[in-house]
Protein backbone atom coordinates (compact mmCIF):
# COMPACT_ATOMS: atom_id res chain seq x y z
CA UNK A 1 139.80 -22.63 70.08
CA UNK A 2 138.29 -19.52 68.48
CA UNK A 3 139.91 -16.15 67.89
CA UNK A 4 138.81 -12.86 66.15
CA UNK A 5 141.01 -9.78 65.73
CA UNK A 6 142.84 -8.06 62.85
CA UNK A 7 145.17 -9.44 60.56
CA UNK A 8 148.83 -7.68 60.41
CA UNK A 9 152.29 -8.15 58.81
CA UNK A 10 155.23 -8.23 60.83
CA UNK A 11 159.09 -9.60 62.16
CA UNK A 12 159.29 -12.89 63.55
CA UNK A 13 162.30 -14.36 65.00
CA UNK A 14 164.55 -10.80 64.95
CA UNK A 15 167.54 -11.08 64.97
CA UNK A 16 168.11 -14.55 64.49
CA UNK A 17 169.55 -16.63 61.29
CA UNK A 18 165.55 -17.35 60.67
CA UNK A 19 163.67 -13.48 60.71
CA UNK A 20 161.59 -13.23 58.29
CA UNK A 21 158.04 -11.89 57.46
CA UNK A 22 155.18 -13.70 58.88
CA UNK A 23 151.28 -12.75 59.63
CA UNK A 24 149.68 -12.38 62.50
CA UNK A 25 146.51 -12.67 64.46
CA UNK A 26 145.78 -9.19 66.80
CA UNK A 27 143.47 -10.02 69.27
CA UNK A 28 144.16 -6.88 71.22
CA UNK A 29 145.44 -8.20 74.03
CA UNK A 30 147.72 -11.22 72.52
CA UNK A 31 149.49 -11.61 68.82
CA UNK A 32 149.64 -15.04 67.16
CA UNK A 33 151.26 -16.01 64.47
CA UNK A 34 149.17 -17.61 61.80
CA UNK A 35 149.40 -20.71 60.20
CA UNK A 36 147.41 -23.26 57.77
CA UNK A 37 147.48 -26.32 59.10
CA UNK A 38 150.04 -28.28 56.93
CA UNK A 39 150.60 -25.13 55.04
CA UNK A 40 153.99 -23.39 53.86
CA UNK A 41 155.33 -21.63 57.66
CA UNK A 42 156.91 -19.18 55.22
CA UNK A 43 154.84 -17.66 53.00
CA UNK A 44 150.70 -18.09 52.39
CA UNK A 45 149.36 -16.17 49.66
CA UNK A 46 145.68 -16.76 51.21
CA UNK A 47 147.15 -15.54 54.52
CA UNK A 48 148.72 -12.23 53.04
CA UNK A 49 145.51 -11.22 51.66
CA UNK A 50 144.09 -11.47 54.57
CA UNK A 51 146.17 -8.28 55.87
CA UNK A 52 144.70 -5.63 57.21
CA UNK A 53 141.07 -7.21 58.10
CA UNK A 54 139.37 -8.51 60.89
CA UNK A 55 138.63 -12.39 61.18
CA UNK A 56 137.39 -15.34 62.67
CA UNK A 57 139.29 -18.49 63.05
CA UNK A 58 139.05 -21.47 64.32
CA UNK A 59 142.58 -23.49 65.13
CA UNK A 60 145.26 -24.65 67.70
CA UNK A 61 147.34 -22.53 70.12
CA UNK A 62 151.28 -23.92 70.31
CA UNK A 63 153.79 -21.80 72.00
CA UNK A 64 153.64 -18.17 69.53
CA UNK A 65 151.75 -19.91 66.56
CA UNK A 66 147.75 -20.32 65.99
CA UNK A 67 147.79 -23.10 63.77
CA UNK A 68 144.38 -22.66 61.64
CA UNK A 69 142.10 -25.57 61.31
CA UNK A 70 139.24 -23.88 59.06
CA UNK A 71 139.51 -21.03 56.70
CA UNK A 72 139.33 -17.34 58.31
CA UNK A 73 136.10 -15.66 58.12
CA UNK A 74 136.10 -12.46 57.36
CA UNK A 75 133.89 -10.04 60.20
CA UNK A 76 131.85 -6.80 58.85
CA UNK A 77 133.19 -3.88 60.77
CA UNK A 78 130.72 -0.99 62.09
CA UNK A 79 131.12 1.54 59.57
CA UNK A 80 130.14 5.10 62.04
């Protein structure tokens, strides 16, 4: 499965023993939570710089998380 949209930092799990920071996928219309495929669920440096721009990925939809099976690709955005 292949998704584009904008990178963001937000809560996950609030208000439960487990909220913490995570990073998301915006499509627009849904909001994924990213992960690397056998990566740390917790914290990703590659993933954190990633805030704030719009990608490409390529992965696996489970429940809430888009588990990443290539690296994001970073889009060009339409500079007006």
């Amino acid at each position: 499965m292949k998704l584009e949209g904008l990178v963001v930092e937000g809560r996950f799990g609030k208000e439960s023993k487990s909220e913490h920071s995570a990073i998301y996928i915006d499509t627009g219309e849904n909001k994924y939570r990213l992960k690397k495929l056998g990566g740390n669920p917790f914290y990703d440096e590659t993933l954190h710089n990633l805030i704030g721009k719009k990608v490409s990925v390529e992965g696996n939809l489970t429940d809430y998380f888009f588990e990443m099976t290539s690296s994001p690709k970073e889009l060009k955005t339409k500079s007006g």
